[in-house]
PDB file of N, CA and C in Angstrom:
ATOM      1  N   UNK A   1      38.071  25.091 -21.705  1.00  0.00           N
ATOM      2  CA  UNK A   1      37.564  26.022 -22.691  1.00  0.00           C
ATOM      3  C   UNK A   1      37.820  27.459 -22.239  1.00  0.00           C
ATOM      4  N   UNK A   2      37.419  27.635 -20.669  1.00  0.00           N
ATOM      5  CA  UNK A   2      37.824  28.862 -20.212  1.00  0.00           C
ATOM      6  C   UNK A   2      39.532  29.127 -20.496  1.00  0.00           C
ATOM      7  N   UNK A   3      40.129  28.853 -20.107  1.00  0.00           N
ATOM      8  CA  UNK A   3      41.767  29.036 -20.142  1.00  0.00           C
ATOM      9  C   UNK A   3      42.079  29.149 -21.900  1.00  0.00           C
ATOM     10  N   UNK A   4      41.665  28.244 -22.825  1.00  0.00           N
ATOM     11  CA  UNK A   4      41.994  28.945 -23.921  1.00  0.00           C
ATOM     12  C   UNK A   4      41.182  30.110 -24.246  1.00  0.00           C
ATOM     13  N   UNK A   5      40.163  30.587 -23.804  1.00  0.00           N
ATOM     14  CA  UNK A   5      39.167  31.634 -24.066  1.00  0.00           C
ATOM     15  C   UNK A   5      40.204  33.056 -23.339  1.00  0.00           C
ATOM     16  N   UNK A   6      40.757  32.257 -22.161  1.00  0.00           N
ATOM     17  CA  UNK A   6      41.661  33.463 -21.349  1.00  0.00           C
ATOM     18  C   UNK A   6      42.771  33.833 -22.722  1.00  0.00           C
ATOM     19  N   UNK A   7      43.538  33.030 -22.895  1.00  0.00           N
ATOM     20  CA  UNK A   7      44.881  32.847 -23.649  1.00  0.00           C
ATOM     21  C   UNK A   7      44.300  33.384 -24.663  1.00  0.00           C
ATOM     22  N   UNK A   8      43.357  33.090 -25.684  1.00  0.00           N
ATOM     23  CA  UNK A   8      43.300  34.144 -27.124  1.00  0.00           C
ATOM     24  C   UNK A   8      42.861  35.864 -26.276  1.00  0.00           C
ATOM     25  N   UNK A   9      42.502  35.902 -25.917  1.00  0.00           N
ATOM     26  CA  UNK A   9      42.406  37.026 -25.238  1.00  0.00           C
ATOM     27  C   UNK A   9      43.450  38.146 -24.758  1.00  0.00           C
ATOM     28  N   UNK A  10      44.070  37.308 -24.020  1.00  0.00           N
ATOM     29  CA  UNK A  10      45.297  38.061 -23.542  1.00  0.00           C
ATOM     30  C   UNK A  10      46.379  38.574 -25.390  1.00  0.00           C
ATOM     31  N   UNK A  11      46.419  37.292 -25.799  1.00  0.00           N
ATOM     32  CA  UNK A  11      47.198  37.336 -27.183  1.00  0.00           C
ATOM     33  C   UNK A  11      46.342  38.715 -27.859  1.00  0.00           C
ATOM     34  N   UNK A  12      45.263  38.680 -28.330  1.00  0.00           N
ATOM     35  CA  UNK A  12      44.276  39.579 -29.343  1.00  0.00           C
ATOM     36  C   UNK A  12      44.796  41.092 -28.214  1.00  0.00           C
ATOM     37  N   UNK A  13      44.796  41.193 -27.048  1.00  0.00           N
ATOM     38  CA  UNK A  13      44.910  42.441 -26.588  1.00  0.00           C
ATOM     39  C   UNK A  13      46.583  42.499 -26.563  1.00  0.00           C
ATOM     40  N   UNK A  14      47.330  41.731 -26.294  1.00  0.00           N
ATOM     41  CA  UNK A  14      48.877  42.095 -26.807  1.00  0.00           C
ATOM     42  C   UNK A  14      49.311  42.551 -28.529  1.00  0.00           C
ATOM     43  N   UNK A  15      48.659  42.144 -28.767  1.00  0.00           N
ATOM     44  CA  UNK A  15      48.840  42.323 -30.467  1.00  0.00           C
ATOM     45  C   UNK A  15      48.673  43.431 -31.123  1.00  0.00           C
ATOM     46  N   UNK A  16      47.580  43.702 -30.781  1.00  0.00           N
ATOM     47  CA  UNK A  16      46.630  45.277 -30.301  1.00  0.00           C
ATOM     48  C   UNK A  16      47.304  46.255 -30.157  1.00  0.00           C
ATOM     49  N   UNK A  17      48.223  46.407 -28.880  1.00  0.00           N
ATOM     50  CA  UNK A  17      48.598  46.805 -28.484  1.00  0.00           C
ATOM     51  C   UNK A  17      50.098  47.390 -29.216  1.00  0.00           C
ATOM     52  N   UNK A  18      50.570  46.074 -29.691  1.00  0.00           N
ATOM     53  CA  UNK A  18      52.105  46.085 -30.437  1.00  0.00           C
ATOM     54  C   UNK A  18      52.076  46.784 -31.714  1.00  0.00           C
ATOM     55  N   UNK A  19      50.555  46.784 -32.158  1.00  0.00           N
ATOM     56  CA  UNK A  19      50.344  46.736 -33.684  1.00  0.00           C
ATOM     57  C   UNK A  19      51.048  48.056 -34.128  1.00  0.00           C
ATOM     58  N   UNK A  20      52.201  48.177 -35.400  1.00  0.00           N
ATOM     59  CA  UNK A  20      52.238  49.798 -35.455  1.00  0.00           C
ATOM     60  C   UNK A  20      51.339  50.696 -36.136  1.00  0.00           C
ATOM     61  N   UNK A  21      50.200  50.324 -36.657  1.00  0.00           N
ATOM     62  CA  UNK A  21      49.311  51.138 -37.275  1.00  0.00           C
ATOM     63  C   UNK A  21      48.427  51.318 -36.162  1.00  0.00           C
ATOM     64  N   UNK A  22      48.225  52.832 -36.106  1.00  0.00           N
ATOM     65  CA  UNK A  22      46.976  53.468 -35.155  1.00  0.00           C
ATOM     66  C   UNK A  22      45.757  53.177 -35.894  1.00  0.00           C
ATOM     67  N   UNK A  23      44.565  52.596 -35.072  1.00  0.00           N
ATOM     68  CA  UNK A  23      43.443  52.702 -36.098  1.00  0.00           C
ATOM     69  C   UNK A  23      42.755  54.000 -35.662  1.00  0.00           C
ATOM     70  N   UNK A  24      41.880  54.065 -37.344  1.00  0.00           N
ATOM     71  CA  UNK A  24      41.542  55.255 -37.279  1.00  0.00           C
ATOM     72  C   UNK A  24      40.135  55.299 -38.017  1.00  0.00           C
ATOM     73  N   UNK A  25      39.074  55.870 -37.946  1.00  0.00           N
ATOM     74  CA  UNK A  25      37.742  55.653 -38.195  1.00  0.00           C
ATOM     75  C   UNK A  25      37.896  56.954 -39.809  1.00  0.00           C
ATOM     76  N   UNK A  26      38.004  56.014 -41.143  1.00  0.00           N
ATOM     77  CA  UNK A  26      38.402  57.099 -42.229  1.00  0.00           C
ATOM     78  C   UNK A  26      37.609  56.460 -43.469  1.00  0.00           C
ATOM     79  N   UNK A  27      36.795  57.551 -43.763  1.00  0.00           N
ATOM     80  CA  UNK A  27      36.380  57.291 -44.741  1.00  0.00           C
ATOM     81  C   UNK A  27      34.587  56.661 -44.335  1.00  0.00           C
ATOM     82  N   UNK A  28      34.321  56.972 -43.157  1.00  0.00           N
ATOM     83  CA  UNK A  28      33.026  56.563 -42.986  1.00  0.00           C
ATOM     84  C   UNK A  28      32.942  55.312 -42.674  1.00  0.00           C
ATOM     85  N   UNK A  29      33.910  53.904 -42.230  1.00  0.00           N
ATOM     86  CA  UNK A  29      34.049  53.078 -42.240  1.00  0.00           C
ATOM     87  C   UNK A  29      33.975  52.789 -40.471  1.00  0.00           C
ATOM     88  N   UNK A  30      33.116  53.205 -40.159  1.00  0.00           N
ATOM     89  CA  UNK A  30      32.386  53.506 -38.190  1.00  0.00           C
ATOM     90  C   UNK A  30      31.596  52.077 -38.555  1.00  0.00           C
ATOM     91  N   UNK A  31      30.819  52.370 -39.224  1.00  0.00           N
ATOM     92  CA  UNK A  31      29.553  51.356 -38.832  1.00  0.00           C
ATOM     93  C   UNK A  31      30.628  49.429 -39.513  1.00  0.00           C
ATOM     94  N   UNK A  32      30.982  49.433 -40.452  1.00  0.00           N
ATOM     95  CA  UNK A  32      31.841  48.093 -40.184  1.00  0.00           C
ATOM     96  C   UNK A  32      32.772  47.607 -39.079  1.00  0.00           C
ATOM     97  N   UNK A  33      32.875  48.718 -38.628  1.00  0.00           N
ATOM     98  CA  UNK A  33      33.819  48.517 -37.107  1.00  0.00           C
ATOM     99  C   UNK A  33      33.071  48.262 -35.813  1.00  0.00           C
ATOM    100  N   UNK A  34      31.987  48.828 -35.733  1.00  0.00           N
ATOM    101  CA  UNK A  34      31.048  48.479 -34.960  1.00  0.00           C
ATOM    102  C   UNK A  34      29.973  47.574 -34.883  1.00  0.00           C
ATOM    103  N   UNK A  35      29.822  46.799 -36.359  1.00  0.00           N
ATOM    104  CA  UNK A  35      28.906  45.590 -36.247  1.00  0.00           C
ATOM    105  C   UNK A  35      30.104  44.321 -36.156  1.00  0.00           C
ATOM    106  N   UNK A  36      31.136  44.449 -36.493  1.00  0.00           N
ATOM    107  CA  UNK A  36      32.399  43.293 -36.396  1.00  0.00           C
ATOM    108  C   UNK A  36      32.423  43.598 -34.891  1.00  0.00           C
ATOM    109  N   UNK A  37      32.643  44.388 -34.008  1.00  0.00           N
ATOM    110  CA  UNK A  37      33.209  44.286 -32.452  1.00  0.00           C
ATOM    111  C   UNK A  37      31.464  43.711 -31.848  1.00  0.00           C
ATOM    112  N   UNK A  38      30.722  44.059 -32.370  1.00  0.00           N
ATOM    113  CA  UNK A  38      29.573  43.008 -31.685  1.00  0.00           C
ATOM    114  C   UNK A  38      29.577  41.970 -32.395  1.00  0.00           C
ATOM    115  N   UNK A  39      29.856  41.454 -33.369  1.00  0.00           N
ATOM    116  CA  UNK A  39      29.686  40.380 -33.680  1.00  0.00           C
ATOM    117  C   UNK A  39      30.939  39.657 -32.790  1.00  0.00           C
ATOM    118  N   UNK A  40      31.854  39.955 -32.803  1.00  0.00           N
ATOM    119  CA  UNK A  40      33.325  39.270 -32.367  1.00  0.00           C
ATOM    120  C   UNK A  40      32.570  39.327 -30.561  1.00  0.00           C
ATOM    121  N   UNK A  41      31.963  40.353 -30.340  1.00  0.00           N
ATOM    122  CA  UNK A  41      31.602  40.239 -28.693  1.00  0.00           C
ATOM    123  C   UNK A  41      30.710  39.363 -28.173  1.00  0.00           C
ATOM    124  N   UNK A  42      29.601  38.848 -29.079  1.00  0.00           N
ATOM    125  CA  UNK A  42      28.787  37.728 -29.187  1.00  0.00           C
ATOM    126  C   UNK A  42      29.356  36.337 -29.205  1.00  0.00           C
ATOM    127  N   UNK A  43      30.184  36.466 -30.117  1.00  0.00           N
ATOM    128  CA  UNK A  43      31.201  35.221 -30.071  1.00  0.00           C
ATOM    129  C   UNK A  43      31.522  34.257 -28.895  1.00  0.00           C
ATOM    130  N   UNK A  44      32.354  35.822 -28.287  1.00  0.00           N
ATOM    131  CA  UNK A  44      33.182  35.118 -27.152  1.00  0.00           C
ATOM    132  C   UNK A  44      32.126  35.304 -25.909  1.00  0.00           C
ATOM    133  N   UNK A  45      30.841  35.732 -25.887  1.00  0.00           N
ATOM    134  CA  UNK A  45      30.121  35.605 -24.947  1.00  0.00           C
ATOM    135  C   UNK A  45      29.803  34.959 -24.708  1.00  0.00           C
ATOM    136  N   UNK A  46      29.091  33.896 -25.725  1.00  0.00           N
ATOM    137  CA  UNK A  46      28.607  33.055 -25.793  1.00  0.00           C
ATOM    138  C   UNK A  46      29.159  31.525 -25.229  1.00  0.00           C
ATOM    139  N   UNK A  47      30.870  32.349 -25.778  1.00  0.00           N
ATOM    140  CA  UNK A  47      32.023  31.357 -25.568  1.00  0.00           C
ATOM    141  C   UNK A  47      31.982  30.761 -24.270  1.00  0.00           C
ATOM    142  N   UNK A  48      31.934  32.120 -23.516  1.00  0.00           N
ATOM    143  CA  UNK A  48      32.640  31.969 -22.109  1.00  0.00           C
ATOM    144  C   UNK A  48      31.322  31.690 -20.854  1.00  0.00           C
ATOM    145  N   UNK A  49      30.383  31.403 -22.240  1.00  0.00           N
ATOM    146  CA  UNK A  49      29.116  31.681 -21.324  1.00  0.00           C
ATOM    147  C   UNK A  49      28.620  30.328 -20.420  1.00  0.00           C
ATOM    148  N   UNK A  50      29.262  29.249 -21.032  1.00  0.00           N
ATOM    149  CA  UNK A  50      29.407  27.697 -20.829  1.00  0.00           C
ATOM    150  C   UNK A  50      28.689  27.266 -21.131  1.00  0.00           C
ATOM    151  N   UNK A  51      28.281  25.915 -21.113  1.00  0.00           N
ATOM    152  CA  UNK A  51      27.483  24.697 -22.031  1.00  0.00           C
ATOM    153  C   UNK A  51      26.281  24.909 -21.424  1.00  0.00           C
ATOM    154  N   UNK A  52      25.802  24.484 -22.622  1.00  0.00           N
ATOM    155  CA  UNK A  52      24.053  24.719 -22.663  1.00  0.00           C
ATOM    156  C   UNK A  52      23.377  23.171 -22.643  1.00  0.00           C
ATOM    157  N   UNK A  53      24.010  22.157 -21.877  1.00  0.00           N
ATOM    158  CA  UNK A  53      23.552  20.834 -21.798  1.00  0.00           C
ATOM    159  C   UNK A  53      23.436  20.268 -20.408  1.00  0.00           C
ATOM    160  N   UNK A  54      22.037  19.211 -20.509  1.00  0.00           N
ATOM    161  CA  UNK A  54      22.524  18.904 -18.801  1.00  0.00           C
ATOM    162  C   UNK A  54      22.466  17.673 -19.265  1.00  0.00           C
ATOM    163  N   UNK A  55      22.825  17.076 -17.577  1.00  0.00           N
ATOM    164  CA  UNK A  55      23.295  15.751 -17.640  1.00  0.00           C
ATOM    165  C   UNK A  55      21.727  14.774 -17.682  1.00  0.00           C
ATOM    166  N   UNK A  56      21.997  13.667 -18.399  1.00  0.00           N
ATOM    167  CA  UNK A  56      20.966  13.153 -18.816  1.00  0.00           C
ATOM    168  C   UNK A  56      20.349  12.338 -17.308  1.00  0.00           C
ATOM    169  N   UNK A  57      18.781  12.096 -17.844  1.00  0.00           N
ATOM    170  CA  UNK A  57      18.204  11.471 -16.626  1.00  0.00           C
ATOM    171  C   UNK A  57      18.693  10.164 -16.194  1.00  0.00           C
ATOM    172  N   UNK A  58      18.932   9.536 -15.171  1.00  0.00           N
ATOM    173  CA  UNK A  58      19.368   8.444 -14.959  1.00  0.00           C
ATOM    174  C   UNK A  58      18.306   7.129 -15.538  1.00  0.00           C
ATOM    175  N   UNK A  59      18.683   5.804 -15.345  1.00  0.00           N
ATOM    176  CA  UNK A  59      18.485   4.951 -16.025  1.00  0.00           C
ATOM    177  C   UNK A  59      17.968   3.668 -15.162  1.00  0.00           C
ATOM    178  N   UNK A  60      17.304   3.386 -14.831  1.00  0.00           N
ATOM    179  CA  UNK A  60      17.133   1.946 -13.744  1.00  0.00           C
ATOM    180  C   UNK A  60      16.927   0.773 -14.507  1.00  0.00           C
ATOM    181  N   UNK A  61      17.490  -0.016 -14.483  1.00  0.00           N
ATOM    182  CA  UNK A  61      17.658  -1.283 -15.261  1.00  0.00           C
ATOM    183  C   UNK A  61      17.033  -2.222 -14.449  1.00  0.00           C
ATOM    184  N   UNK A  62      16.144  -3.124 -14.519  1.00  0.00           N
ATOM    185  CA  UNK A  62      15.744  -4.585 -13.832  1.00  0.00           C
ATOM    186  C   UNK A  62      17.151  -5.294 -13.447  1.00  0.00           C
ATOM    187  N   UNK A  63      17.120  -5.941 -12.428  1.00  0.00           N
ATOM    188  CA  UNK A  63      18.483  -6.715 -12.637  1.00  0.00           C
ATOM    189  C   UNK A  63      17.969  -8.183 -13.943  1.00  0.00           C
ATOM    190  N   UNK A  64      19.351  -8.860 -14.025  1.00  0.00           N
ATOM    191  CA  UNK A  64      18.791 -10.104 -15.174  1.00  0.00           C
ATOM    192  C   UNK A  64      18.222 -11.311 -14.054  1.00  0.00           C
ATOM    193  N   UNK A  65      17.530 -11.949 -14.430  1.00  0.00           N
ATOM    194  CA  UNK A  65      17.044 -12.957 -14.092  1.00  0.00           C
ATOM    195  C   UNK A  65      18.511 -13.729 -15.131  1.00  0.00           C
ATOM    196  N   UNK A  66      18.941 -15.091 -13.665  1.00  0.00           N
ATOM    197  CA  UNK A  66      19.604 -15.993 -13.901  1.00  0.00           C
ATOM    198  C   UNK A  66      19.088 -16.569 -14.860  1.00  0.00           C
ATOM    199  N   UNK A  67      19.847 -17.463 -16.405  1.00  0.00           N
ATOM    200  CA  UNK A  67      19.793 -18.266 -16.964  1.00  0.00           C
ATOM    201  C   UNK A  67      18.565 -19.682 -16.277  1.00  0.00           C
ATOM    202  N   UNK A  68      18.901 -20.930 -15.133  1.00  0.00           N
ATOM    203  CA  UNK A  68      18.747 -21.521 -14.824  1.00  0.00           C
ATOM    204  C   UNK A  68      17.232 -21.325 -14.472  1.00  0.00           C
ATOM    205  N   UNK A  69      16.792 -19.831 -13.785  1.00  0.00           N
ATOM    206  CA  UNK A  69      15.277 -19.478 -13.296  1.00  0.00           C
ATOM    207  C   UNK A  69      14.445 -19.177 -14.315  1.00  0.00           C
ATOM    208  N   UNK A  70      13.501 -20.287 -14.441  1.00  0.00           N
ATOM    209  CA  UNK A  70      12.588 -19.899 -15.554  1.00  0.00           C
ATOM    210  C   UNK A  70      11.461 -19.195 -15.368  1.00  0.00           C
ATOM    211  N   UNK A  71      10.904 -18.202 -15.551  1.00  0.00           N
ATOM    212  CA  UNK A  71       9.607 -17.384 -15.189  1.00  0.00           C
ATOM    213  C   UNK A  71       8.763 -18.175 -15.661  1.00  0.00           C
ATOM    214  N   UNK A  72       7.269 -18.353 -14.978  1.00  0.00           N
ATOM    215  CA  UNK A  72       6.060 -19.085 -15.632  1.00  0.00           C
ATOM    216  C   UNK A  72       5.231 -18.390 -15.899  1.00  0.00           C
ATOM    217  N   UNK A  73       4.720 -17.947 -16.762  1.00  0.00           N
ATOM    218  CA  UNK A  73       3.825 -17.212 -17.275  1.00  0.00           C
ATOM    219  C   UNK A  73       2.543 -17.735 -17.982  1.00  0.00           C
ATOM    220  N   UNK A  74       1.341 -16.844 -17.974  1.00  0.00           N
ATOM    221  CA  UNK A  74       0.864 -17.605 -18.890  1.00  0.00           C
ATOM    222  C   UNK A  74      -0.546 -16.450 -19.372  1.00  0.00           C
ATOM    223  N   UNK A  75      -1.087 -16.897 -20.034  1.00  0.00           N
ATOM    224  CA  UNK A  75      -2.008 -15.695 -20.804  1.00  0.00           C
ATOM    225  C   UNK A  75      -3.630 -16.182 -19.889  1.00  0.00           C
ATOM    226  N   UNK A  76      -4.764 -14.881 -19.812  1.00  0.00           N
ATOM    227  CA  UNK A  76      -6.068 -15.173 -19.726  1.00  0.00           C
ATOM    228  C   UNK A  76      -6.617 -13.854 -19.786  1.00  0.00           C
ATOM    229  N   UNK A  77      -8.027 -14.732 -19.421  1.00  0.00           N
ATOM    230  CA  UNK A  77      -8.605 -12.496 -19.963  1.00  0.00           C
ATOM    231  C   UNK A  77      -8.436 -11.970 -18.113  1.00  0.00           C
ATOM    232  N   UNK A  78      -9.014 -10.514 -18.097  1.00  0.00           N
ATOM    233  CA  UNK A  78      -8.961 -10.173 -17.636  1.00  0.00           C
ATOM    234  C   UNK A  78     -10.109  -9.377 -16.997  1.00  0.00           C
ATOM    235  N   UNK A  79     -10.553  -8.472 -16.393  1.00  0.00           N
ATOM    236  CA  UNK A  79     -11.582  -7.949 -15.840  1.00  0.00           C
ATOM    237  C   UNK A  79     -12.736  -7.220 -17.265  1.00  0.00           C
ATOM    238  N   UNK A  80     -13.586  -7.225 -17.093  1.00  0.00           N
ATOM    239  CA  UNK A  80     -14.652  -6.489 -18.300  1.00  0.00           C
ATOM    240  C   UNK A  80     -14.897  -5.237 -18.111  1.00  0.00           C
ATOM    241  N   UNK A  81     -13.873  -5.024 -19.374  1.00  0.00           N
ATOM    242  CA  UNK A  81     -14.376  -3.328 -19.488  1.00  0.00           C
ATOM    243  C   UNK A  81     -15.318  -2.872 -20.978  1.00  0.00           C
ATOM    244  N   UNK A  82     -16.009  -1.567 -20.818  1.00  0.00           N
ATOM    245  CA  UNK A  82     -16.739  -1.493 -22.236  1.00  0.00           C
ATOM    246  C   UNK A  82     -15.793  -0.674 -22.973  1.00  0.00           C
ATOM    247  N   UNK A  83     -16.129  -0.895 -24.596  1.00  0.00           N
ATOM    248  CA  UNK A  83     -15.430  -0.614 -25.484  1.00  0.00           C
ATOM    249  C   UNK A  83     -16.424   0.468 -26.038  1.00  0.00           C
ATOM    250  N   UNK A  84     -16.324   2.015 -25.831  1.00  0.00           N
ATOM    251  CA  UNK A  84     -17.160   2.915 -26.329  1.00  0.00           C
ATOM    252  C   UNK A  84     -17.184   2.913 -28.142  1.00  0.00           C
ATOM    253  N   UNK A  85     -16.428   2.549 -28.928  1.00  0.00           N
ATOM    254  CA  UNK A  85     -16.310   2.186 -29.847  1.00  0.00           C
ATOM    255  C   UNK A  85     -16.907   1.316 -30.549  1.00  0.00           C
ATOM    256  N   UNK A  86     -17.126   0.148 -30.270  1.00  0.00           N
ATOM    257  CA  UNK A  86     -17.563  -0.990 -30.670  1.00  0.00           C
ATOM    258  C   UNK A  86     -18.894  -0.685 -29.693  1.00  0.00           C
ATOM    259  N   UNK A  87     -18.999  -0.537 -28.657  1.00  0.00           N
ATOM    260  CA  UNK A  87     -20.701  -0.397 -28.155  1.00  0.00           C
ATOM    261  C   UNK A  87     -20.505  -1.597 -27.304  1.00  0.00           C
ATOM    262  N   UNK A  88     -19.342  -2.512 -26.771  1.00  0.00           N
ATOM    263  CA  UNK A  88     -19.611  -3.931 -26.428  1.00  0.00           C
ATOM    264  C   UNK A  88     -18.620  -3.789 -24.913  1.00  0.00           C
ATOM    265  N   UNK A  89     -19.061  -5.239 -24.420  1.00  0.00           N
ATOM    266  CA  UNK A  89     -18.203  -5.477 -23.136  1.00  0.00           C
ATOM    267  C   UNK A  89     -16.875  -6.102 -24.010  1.00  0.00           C
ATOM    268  N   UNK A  90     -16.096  -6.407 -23.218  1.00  0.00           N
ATOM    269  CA  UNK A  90     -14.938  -7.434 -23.367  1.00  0.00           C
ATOM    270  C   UNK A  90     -14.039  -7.580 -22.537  1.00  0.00           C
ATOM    271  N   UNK A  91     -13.246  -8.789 -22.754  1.00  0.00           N
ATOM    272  CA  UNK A  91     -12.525  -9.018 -21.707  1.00  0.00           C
ATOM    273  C   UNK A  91     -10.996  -9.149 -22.013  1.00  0.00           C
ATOM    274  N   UNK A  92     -10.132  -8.150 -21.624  1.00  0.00           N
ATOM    275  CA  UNK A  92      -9.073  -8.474 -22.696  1.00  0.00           C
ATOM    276  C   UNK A  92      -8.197  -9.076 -22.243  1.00  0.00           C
ATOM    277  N   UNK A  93      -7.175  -9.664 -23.145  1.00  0.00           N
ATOM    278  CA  UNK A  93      -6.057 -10.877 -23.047  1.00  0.00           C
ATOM    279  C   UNK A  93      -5.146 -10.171 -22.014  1.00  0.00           C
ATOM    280  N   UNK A  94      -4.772 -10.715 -21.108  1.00  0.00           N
ATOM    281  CA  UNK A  94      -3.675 -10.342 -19.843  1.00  0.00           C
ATOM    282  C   UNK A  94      -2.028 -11.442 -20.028  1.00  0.00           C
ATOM    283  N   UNK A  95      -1.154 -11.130 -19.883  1.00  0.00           N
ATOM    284  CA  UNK A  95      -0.126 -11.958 -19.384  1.00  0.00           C
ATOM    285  C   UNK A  95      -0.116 -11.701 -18.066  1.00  0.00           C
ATOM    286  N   UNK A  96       0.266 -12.865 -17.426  1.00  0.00           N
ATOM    287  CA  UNK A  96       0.593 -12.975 -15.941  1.00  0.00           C
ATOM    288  C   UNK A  96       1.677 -13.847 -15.396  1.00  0.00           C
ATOM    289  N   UNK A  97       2.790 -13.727 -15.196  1.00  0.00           N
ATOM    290  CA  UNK A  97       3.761 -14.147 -14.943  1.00  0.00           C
ATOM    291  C   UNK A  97       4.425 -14.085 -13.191  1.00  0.00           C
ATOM    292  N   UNK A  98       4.468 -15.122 -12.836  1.00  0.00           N
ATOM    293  CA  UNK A  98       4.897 -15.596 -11.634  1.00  0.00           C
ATOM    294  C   UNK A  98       6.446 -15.545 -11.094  1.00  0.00           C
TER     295      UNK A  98
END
């Protein structure tokens, strides 16, 4: 991105340069010339300013459990906690797998 950012650059200031019309500030026409060169300067600032992304957080995967290994699992309650809601104890459903 940098190197074409170099290359229009170099081109826009050769061109510039070659152009045979002198510019010339006529007719009160200052202030369109001066909100286009900041706007065009924002542009390429922004351009050259580089990416605004990072690299994403990594990822940890379980490995797979083989086909053949069957996990045993199985459901029951679990320790009693109160339910401020309901006003009550209970004991709630757990999986537990081996």
């Amino acid at each position: 991105m940098r190197k074409i950012l170099i290359a229009a650059l170099v081109t826009a200031t050769a061109c510039t340069a070659i152009s045979p019309i002198p510019a010339a500030a006529r007719d009160g026409n200052v202030a369109a010339g001066i909100i286009g060169g900041l706007a065009v300067g924002t542009i390429l600032g922004a351009a050259a300013s580089g990416p605004r992304y990072y690299a994403p957080a990594p990822v940890y995967v379980e490995p797979a459990v083989p086909a053949y290994v069957e996990r045993e699992c199985y459901w029951t309650r679990g320790a009693p906690e109160w339910d401020e809601y309901r006003g009550i104890w209970y004991r709630p459903r757990m999986r537990v797998c081996d």
